[in-house]
N, C-alpha and C. Protein backbone atom coordinates (compact mmCIF):
# COMPACT_ATOMS: atom_id res chain seq x y z
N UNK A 1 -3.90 -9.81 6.90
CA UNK A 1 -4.98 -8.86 7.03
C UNK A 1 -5.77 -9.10 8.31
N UNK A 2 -6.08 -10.53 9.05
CA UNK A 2 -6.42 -10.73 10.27
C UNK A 2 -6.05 -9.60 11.22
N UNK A 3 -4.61 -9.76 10.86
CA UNK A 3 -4.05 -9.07 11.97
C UNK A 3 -4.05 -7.89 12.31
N UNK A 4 -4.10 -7.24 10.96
CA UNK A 4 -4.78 -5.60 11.31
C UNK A 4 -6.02 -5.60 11.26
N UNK A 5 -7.06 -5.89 11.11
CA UNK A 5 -8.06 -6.45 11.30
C UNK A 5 -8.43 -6.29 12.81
N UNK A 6 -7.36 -7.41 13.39
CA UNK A 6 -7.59 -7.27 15.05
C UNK A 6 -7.37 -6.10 15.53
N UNK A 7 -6.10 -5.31 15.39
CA UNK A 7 -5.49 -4.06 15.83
C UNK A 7 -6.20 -2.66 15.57
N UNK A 8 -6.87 -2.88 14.18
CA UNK A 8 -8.13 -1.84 14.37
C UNK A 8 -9.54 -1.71 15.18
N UNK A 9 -9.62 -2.78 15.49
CA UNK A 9 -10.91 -3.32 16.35
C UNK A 9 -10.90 -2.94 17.58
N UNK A 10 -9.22 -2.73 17.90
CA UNK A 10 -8.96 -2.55 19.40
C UNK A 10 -9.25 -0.88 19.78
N UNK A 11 -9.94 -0.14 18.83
CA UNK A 11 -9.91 1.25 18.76
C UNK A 11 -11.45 1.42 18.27
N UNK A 12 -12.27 2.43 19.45
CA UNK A 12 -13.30 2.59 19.10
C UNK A 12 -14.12 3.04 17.65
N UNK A 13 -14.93 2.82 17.07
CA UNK A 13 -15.54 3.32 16.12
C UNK A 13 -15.13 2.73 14.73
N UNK A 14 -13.66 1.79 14.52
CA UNK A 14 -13.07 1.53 13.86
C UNK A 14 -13.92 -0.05 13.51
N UNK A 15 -14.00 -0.64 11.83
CA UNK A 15 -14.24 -1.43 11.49
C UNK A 15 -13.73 -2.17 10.93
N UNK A 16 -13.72 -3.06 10.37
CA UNK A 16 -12.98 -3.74 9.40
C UNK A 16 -11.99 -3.20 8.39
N UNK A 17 -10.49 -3.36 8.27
CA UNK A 17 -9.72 -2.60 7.40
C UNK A 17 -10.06 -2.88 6.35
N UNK A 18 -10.35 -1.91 5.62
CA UNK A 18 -10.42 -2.63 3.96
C UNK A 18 -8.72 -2.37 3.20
N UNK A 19 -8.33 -3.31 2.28
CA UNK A 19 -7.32 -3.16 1.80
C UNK A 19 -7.34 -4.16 0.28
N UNK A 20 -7.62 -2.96 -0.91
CA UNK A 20 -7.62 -4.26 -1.72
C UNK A 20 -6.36 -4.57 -2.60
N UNK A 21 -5.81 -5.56 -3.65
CA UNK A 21 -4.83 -5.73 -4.22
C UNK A 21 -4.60 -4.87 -5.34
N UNK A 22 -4.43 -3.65 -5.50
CA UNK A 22 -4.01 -3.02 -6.41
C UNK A 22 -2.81 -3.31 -7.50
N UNK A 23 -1.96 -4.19 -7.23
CA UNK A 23 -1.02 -4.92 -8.16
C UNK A 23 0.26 -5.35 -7.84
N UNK A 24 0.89 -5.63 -9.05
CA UNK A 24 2.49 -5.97 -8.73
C UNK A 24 3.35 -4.61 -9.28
N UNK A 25 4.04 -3.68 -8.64
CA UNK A 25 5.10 -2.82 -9.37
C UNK A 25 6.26 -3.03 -9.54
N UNK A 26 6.99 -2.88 -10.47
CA UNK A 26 8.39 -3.04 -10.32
C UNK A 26 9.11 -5.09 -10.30
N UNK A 27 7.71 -5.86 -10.86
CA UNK A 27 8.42 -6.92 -11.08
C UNK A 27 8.02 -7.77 -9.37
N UNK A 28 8.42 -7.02 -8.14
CA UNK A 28 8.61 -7.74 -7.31
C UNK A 28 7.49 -7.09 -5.94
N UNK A 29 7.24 -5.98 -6.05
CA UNK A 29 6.66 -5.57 -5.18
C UNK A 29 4.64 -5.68 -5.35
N UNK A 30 4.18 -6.38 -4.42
CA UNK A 30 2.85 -6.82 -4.11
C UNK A 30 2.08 -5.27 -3.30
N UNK A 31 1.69 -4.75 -4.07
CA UNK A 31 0.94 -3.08 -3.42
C UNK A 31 -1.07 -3.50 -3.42
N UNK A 32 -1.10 -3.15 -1.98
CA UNK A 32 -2.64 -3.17 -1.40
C UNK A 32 -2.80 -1.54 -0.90
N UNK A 33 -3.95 -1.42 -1.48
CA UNK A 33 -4.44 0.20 -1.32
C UNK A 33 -5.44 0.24 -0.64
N UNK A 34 -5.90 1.36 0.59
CA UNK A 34 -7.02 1.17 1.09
C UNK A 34 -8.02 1.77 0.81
N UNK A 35 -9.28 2.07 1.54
CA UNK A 35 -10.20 3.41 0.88
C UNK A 35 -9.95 4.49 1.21
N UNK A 36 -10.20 5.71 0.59
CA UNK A 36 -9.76 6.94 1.11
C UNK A 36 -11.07 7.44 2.23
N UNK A 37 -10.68 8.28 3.18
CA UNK A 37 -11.11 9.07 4.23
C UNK A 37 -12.30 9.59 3.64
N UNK A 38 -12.44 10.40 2.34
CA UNK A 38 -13.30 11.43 2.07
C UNK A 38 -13.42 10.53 0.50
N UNK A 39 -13.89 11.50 -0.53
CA UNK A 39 -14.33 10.82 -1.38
C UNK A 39 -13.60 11.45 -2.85
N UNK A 40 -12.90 11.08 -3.16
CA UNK A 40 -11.76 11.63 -3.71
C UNK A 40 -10.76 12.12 -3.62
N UNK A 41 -10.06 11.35 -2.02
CA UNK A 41 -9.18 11.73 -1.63
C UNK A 41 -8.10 10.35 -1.65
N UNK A 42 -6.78 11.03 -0.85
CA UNK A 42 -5.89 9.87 -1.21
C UNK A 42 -6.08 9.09 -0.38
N UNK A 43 -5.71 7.67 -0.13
CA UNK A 43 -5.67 6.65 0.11
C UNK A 43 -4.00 5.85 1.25
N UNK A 44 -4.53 5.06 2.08
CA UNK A 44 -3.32 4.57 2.43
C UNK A 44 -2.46 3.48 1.47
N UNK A 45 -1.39 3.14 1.16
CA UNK A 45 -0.66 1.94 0.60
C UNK A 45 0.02 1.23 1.03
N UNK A 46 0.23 0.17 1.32
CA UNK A 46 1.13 -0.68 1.72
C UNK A 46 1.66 -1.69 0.74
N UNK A 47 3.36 -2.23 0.59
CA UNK A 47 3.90 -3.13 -0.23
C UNK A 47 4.79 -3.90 -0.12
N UNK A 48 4.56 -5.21 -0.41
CA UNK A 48 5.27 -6.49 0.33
C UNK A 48 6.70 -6.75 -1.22
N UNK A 49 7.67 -6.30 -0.68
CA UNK A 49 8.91 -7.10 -1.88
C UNK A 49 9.05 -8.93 -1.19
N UNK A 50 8.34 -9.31 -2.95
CA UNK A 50 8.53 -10.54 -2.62
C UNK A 50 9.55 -11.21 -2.85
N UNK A 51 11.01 -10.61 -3.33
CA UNK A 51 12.01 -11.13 -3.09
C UNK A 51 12.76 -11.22 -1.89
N UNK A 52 13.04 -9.68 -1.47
CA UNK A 52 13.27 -9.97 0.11
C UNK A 52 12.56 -9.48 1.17
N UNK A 53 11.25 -9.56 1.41
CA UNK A 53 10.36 -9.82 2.35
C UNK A 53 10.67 -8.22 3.03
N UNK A 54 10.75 -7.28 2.09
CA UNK A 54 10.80 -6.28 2.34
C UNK A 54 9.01 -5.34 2.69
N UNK A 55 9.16 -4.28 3.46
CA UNK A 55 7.69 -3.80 3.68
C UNK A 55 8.19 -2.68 3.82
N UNK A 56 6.93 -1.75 2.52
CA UNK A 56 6.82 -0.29 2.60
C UNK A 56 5.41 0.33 2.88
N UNK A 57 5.69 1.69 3.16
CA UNK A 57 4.04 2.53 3.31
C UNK A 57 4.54 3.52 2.78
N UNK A 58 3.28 4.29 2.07
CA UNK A 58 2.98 5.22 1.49
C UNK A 58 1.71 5.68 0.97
N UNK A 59 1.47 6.33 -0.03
CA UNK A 59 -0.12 7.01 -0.54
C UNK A 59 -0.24 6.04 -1.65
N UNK A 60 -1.56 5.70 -2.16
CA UNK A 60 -1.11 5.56 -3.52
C UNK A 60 -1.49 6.88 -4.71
N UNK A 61 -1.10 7.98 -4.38
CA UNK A 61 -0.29 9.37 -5.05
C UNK A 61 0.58 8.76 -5.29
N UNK A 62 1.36 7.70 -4.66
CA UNK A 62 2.67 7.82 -4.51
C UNK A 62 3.43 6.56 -5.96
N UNK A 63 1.64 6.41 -6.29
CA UNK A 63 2.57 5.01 -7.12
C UNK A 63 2.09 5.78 -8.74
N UNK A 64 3.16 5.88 -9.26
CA UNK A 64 3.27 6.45 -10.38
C UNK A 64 3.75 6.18 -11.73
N UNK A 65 3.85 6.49 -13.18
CA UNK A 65 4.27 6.16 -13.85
C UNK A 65 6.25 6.41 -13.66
N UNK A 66 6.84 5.32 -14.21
CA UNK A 66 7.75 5.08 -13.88
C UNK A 66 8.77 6.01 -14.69
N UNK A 67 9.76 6.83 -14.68
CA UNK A 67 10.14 7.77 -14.83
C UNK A 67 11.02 7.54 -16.71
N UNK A 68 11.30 6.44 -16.55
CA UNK A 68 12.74 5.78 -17.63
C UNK A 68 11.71 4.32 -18.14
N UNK A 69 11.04 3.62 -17.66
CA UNK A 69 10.55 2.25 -17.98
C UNK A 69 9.18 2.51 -18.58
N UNK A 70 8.65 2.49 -19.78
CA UNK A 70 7.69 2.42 -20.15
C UNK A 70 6.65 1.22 -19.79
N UNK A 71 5.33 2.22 -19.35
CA UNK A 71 4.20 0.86 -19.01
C UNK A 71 4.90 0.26 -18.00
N UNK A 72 5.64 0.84 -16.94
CA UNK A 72 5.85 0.46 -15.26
C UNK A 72 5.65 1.66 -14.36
N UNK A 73 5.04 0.74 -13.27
CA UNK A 73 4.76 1.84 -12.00
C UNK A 73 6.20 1.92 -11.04
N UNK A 74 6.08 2.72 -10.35
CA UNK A 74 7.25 3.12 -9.44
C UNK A 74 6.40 3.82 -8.25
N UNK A 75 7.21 2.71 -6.88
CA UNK A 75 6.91 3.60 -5.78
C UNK A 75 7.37 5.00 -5.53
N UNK A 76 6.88 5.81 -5.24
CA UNK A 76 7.07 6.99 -5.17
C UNK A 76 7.12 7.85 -3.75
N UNK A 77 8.37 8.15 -2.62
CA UNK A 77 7.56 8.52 -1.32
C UNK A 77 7.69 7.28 -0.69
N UNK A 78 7.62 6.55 -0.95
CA UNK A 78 7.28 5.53 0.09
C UNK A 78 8.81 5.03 1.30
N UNK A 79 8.31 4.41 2.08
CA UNK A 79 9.28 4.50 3.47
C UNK A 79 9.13 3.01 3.53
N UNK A 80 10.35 2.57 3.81
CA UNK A 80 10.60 1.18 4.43
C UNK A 80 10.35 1.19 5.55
N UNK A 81 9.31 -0.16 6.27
CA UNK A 81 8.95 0.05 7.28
C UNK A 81 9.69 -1.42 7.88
N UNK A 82 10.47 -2.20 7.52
CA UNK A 82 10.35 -3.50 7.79
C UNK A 82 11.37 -4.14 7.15
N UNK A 83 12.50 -4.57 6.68
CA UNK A 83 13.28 -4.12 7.63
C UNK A 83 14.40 -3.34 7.23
């Protein structure tokens, strides 16, 4: 979080990222949500697979009840950013 931290700083008007831990989905994936723009709007997401050090983005619209697994979330939309 430092690190975007720094990278937003480098851009006027911009403050501190907020990003808090919204949970584990799917067993393996670590999802941080940020604040939304407006005030009831959607939100950025980001999610670390802690098995293989995988990284996604998306909304969290995007994290949803899981289609077949009862009482699990599922990324939804979301894009591998990494690798």
């Amino acid at each position: 979080m430092r690190v975007i931290d720094r990278r937003a700083a480098q851009f006027p008007g911009n403050g501190p990222v907020v990003n808090d831990f919204f949970g584990v989905v799917g067993g393996a994936w670590r999802v941080y949500v940020g604040r939304p723009a407006v005030s009831g709007g959607d939100a950025f997401a980001f999610a670390f697979n802690t098995g293989r050090g995988t990284v996604a983005r998306g909304l969290l619209s995007g994290i949803r009840p899981h289609p077949t697994l009862a009482g699990e979330l599922a990324l939804v939309n979301f894009t591998i950013i990494y690798p």
